[in-house]
N, C-alpha and C. Protein backbone atom coordinates (compact mmCIF):
# COMPACT_ATOMS: atom_id res chain seq x y z
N UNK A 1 128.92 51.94 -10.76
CA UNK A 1 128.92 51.03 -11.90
C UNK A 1 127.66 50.17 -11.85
N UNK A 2 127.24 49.70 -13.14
CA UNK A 2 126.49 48.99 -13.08
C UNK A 2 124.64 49.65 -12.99
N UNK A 3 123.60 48.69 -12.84
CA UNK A 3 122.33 49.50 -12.67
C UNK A 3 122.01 50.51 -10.87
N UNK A 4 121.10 51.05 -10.79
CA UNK A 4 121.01 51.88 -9.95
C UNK A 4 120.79 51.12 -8.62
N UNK A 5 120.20 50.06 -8.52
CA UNK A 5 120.13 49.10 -8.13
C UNK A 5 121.33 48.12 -7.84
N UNK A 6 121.71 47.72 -8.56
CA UNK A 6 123.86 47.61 -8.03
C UNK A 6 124.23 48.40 -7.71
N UNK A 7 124.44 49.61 -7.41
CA UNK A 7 124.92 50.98 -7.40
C UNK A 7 124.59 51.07 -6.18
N UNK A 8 123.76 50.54 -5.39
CA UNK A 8 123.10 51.22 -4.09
C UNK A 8 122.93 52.61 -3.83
N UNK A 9 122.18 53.16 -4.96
CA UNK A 9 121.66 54.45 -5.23
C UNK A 9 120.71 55.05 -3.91
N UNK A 10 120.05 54.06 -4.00
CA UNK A 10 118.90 54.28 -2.69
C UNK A 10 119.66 54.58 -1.60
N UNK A 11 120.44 53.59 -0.85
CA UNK A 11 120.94 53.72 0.34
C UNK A 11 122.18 54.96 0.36
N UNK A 12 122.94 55.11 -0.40
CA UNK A 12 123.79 56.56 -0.42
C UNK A 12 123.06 57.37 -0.48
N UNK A 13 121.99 57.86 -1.13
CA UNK A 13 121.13 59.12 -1.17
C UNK A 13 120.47 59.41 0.20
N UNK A 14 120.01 57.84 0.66
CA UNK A 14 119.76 58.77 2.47
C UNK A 14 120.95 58.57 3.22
N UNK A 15 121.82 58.18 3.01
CA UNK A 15 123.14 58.29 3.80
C UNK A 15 123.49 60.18 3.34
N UNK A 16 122.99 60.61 2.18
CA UNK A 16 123.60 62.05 1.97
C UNK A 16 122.37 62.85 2.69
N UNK A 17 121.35 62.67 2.53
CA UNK A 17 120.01 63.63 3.16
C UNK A 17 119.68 63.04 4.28
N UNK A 18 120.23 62.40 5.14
CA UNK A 18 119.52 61.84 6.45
C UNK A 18 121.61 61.50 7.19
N UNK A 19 122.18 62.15 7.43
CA UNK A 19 123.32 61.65 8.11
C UNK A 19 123.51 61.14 9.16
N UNK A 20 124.05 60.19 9.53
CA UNK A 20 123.79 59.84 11.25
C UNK A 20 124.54 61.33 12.40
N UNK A 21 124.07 61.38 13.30
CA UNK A 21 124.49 62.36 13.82
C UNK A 21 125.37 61.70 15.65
N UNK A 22 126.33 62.28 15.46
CA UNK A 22 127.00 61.77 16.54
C UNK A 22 126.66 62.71 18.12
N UNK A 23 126.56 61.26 18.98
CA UNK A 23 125.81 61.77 20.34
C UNK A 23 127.03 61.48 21.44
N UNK A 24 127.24 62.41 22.39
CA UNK A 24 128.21 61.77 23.13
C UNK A 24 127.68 60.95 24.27
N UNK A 25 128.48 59.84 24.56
CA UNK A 25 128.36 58.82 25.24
C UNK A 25 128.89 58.38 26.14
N UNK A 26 128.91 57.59 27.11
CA UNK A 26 130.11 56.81 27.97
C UNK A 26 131.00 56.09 27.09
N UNK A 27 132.10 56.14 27.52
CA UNK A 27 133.36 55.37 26.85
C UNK A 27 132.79 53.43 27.08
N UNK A 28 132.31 53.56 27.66
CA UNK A 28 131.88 52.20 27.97
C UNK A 28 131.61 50.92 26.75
N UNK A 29 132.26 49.96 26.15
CA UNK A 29 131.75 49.83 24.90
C UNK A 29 130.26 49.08 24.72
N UNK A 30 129.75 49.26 23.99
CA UNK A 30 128.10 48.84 23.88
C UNK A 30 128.35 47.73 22.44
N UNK A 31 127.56 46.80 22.53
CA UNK A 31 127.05 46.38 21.31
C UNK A 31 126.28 47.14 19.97
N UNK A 32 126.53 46.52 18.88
CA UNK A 32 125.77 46.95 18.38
C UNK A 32 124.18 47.25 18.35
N UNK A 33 123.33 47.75 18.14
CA UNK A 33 121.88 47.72 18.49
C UNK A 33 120.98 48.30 17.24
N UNK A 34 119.82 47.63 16.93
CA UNK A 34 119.02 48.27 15.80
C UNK A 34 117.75 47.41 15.95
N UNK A 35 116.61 48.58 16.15
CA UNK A 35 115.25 48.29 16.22
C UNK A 35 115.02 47.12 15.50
N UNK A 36 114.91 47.47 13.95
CA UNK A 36 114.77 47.10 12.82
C UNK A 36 115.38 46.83 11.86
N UNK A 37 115.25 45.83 11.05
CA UNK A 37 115.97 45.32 9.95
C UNK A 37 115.18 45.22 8.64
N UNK A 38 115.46 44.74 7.43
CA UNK A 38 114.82 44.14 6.75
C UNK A 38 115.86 43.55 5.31
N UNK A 39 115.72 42.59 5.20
CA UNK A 39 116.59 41.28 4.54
C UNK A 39 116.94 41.63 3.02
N UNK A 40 116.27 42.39 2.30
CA UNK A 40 116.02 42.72 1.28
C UNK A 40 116.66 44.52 1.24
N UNK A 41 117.71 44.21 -0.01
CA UNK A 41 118.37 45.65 -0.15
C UNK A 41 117.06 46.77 -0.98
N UNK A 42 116.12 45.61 -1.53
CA UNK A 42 115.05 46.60 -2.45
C UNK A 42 114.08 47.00 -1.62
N UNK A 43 113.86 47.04 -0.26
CA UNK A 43 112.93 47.79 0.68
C UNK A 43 113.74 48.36 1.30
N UNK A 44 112.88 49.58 1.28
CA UNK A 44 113.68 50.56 2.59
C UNK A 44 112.35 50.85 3.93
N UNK A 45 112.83 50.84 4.71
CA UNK A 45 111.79 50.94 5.87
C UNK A 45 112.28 53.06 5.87
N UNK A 46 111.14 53.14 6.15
CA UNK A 46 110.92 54.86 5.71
C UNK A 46 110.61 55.52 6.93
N UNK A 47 109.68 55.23 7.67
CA UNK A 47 109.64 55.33 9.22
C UNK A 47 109.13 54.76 10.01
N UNK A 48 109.11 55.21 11.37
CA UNK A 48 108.80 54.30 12.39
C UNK A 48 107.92 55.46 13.37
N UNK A 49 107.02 55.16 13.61
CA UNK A 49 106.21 56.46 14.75
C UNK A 49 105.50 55.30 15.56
N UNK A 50 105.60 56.02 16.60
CA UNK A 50 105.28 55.67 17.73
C UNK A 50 103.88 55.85 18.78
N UNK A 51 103.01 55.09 18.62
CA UNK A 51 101.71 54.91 19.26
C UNK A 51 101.79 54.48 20.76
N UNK A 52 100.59 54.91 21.65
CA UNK A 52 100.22 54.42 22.85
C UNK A 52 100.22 52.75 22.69
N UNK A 53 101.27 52.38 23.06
CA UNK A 53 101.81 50.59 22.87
C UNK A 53 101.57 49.94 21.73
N UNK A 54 102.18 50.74 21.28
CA UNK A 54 102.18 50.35 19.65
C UNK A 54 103.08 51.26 18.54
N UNK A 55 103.82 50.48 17.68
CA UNK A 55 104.51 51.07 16.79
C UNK A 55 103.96 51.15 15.25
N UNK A 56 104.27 51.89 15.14
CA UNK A 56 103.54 51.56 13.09
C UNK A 56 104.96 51.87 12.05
N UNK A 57 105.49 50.74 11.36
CA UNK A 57 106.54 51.00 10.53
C UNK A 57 106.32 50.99 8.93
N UNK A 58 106.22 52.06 8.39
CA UNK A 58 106.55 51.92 6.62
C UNK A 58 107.29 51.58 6.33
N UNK A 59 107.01 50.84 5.08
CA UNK A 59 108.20 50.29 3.91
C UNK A 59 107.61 50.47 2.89
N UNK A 60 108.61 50.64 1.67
CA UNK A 60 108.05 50.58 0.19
C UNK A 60 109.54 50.12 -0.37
N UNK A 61 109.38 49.10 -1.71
CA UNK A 61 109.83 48.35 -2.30
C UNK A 61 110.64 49.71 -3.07
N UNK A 62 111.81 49.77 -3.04
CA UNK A 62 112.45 51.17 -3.66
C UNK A 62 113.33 50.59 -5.93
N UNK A 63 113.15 49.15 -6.10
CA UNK A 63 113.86 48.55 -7.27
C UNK A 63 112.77 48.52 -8.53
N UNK A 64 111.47 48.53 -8.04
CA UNK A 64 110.74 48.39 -9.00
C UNK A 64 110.47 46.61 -9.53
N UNK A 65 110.61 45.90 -8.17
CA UNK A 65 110.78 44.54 -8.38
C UNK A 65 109.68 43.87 -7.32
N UNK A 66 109.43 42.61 -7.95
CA UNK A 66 108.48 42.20 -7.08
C UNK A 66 109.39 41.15 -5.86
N UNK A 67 109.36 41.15 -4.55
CA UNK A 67 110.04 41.08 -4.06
C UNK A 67 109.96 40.33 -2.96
N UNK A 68 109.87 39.44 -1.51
CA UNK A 68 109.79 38.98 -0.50
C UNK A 68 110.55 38.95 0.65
N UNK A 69 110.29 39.58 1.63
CA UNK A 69 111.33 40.47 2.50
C UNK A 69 111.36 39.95 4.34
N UNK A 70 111.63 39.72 5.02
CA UNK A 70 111.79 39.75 6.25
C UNK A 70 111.93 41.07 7.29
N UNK A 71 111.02 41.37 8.03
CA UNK A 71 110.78 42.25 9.04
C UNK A 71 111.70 41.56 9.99
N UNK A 72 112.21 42.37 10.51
CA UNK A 72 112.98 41.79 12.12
C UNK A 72 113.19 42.85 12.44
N UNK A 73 112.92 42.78 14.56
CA UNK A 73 113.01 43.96 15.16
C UNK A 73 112.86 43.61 17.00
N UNK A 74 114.02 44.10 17.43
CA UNK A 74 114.37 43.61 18.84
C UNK A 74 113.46 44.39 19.41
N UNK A 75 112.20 44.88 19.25
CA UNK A 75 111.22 45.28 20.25
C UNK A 75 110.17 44.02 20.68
N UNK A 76 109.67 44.02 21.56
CA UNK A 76 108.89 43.07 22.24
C UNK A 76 107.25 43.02 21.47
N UNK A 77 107.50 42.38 20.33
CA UNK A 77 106.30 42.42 19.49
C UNK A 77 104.66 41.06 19.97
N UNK A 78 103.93 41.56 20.29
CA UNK A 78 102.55 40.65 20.58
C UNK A 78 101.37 40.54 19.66
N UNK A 79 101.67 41.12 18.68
CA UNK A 79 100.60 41.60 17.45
C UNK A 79 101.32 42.43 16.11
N UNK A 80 101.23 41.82 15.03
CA UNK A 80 101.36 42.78 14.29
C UNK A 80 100.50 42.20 12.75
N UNK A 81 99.79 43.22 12.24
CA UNK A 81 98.83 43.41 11.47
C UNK A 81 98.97 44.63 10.23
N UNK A 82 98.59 44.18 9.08
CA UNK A 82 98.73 45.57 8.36
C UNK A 82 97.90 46.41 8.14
N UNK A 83 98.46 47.47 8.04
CA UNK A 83 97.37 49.14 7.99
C UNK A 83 97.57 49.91 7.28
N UNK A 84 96.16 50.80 6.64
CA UNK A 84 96.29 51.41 5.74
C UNK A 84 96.76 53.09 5.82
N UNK A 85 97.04 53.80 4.72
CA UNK A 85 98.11 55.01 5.50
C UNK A 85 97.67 55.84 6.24
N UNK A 86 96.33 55.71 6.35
CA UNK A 86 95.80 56.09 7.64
C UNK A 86 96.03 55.54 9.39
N UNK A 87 96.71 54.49 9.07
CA UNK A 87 96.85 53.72 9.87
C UNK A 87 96.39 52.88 10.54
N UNK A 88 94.95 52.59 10.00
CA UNK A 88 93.51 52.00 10.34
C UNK A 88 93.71 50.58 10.19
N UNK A 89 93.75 49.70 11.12
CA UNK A 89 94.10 47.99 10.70
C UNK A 89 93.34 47.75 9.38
N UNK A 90 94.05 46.72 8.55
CA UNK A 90 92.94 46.25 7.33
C UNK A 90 92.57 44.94 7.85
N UNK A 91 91.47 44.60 7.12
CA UNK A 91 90.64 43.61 7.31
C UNK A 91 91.30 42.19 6.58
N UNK A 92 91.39 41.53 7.33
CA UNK A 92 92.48 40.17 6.75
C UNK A 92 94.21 40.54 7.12
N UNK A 93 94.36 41.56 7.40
CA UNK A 93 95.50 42.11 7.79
C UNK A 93 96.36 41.38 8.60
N UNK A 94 96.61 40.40 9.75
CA UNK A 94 96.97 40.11 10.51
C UNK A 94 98.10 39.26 10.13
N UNK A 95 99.36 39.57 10.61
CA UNK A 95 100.63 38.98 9.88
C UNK A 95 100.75 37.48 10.85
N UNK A 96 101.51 36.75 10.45
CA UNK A 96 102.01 35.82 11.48
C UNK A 96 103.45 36.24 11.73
N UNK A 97 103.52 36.42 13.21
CA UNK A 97 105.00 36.03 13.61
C UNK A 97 105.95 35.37 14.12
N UNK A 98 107.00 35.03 13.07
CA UNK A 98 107.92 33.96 12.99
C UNK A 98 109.05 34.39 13.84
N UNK A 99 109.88 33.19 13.89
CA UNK A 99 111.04 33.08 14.78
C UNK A 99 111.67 33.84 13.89
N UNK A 100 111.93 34.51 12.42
CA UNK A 100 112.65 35.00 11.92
C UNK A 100 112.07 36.41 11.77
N UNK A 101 110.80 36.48 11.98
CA UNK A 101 110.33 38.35 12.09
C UNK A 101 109.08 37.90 11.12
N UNK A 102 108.63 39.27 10.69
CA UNK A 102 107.36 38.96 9.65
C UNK A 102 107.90 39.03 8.21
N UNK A 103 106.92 38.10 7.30
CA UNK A 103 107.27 37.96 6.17
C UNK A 103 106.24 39.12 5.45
N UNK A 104 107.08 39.70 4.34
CA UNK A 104 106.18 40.43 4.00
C UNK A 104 106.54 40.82 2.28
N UNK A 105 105.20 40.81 1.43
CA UNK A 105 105.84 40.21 -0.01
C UNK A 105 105.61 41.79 -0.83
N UNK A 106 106.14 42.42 -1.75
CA UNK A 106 106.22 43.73 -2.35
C UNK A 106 105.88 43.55 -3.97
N UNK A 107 104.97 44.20 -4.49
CA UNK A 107 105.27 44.19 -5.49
C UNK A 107 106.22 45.43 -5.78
N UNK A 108 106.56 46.10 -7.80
CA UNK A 108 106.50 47.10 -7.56
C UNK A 108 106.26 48.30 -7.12
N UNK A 109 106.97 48.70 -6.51
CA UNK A 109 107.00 50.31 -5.64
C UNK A 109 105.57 50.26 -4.46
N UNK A 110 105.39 49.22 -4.21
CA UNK A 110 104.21 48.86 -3.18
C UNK A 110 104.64 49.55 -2.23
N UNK A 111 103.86 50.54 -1.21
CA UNK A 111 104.05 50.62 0.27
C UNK A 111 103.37 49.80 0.96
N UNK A 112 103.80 49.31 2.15
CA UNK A 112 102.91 48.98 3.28
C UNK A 112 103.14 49.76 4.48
N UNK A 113 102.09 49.46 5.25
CA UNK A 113 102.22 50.05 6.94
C UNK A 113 101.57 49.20 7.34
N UNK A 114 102.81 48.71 8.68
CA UNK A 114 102.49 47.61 9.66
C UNK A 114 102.27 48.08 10.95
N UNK A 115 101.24 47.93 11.77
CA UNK A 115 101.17 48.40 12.96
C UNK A 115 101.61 46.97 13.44
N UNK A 116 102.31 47.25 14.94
CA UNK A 116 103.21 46.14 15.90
C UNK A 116 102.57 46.95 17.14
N UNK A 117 101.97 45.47 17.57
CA UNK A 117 101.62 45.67 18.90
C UNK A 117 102.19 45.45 19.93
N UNK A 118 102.61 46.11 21.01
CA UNK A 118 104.07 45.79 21.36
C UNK A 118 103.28 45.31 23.43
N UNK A 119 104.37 44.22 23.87
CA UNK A 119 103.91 43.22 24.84
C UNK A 119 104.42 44.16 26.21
N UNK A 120 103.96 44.10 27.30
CA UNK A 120 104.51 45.33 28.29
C UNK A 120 105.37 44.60 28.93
């Protein structure tokens, strides 16, 4: 019901083409756990690859809205800066990071890529 965007169109469609896949485990119970977050239902973080001490994560604004979003992510972050899809730092790039994660603003259907420099 409602627009595609109420509908949570986005997020069921990779819930149907991306399924979580079940791993067996110790019965032991664990907390919940997740790299990454982001505050905003109109970004989807798309992937995450993995560099010599360093991570690089995409997002793109999926509503067609201009938007302002929060990065958060329980990895041990010491740098993080934005890059182009080459992955090449940009110039002025350099995010600040907050006690709440990085802020990061979208227009329509904007991608970014953030490289995170991660602390040993």
């Amino acid at each position: 019901a409602g627009s595609f965007q109420e509908a949570g169109v986005i997020q069921q469609a990779y819930n149907l083409n991306f399924p979580l896949h079940v791993v067996p485990a110790s019965c032991a119970h664990r907390p919940a756990w997740s790299a990454f977050s982001v505050s905003s239902p109109a970004i989807v973080l798309e992937t995450a690859e993995d560099r010599p001490e360093a991570v690089v994560v995409r997002l793109y604004e999926a509503h067609g809205s201009t938007v302002t979003t929060w990065l958060q992510t329980s990895l041990p972050i010491k740098e993080a800066m934005l890059c182009d899809l080459l992955e090449r730092p940009a110039a002025q790039g350099h995010l600040r990071l907050e006690p709440r994660g990085l802020r990061l603003s979208f227009t329509p259907f904007r991608v970014l890529s953030v490289l995170l420099v991660l602390s040993h």
